[in-house]
Protein backbone atom coordinates (compact mmCIF):
# COMPACT_ATOMS: atom_id res chain seq x y z
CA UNK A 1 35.38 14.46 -1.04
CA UNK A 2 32.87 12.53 1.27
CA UNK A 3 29.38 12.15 0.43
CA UNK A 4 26.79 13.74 2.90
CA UNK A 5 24.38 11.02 4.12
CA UNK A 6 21.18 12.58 2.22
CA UNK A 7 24.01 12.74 -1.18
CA UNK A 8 24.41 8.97 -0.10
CA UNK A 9 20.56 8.20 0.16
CA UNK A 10 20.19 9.56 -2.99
CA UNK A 11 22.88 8.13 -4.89
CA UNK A 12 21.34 4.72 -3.81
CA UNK A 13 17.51 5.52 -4.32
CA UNK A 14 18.62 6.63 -7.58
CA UNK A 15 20.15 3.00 -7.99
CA UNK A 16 17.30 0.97 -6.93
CA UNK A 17 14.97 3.08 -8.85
CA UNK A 18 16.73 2.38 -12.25
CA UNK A 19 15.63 -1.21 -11.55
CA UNK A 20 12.72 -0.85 -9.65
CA UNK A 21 8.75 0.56 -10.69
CA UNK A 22 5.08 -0.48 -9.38
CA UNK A 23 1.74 -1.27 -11.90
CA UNK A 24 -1.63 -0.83 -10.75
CA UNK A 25 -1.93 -4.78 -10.05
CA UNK A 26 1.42 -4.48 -8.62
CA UNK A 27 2.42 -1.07 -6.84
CA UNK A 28 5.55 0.10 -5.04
CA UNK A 29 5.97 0.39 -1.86
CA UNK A 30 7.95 3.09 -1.20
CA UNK A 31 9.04 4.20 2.15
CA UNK A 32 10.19 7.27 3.96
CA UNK A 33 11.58 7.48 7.40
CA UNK A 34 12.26 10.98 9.38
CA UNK A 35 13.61 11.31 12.86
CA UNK A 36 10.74 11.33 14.50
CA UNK A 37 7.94 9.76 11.57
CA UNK A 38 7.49 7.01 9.39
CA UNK A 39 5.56 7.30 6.04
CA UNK A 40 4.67 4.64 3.69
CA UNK A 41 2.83 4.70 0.32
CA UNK A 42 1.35 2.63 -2.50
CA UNK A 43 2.58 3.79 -5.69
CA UNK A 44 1.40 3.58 -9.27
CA UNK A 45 4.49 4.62 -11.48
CA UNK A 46 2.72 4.11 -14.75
CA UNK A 47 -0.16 6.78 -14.18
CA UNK A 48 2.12 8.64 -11.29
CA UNK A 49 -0.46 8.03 -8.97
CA UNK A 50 -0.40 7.08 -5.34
CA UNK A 51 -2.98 4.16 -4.19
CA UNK A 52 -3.01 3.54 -0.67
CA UNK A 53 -0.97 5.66 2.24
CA UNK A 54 -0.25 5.54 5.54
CA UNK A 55 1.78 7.25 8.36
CA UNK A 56 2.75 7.49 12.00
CA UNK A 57 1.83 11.25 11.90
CA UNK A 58 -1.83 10.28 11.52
CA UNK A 59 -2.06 7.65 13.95
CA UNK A 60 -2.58 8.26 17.26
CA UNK A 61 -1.87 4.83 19.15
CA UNK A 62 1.93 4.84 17.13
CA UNK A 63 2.85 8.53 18.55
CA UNK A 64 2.73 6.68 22.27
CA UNK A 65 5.22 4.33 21.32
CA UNK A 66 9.04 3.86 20.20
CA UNK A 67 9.76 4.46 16.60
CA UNK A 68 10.52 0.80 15.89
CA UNK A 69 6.99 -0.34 17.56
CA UNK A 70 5.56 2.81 15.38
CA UNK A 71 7.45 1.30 12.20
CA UNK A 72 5.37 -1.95 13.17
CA UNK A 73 1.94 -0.42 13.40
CA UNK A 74 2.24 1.37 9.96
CA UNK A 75 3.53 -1.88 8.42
CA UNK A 76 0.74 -3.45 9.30
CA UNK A 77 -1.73 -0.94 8.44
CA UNK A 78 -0.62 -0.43 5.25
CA UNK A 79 -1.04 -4.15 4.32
CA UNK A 80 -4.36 -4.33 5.58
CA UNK A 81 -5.48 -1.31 3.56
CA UNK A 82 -3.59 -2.94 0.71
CA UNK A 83 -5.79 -6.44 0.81
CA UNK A 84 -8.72 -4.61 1.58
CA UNK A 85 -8.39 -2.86 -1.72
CA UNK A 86 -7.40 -5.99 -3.40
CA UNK A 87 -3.61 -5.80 -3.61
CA UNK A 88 -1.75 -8.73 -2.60
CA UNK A 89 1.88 -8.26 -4.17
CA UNK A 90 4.08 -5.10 -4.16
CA UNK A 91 7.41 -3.83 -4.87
CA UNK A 92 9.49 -2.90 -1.91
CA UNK A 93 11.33 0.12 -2.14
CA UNK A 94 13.51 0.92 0.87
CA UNK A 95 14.20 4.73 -0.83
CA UNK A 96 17.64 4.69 -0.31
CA UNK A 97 17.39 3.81 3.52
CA UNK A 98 19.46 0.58 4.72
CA UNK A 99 17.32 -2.17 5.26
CA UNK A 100 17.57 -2.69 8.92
CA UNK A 101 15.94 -0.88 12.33
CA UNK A 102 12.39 0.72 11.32
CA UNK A 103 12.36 0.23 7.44
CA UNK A 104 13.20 -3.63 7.96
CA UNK A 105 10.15 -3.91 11.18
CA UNK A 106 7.53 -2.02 8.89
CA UNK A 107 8.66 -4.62 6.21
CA UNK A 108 8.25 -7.60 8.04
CA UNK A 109 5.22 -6.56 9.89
CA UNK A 110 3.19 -5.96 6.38
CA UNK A 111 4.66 -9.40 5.65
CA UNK A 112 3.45 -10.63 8.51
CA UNK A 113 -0.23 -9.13 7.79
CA UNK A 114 -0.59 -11.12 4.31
CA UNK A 115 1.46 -8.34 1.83
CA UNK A 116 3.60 -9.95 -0.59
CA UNK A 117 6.96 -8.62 -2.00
């Protein structure tokens, strides 16, 4: 029996998360892509708390664009909120997603910004 693709998501999430989990000094970065929005957040996995978010629902400038220029923006905005609050290095967790189209531009683009992982 074939896997649905959410079935398949999960299966691999599940996979990478075995291996996978963020500290305070260094959080995960876990990602979440819709049809229409991206969402990134800063995770702490010890306390179960998330640090730092961001997402193309909230700004206004990425809703104007295509999703791979909104991927971009959010990328970016994430790392600088990261630095600003003193986190340099992360773990990147692609949730299951293949890492190509919008989870691979936010990726590079909060590499780009000074965000290490």
């Amino acid at each position: 029996m074939a896997l649905s693709k959410l079935e398949r998501r999960i299966r691999i999430k599940k996979r990478i998360r075995k291996n996978i989990s963020g500290t305070e000094q260094k959080p995960r970065l876990s990602i979440f892509r819709s049809n229409r929005q991206v969402y990134v957040q800063m995770v702490d996995d010890v306390t179960g708390k998330t640090l730092l978010s961001a997402s193309s629902l909230k700004n206004e400038s990425a809703q104007k664009t295509n999703k791979i220029e909104q991927a971009k923006m959010i990328g970016a905005e994430i790392a600088e909120k990261a630095l600003s609050a003193g986190i340099e290095t992360c773990v990147f967790d692609r949730n299951g997603f293949l890492y190509h189209g919008r989870v691979q531009a936010l990726a590079e683009a909060a590499r780009e910004k000074g965000l290490k992982f």
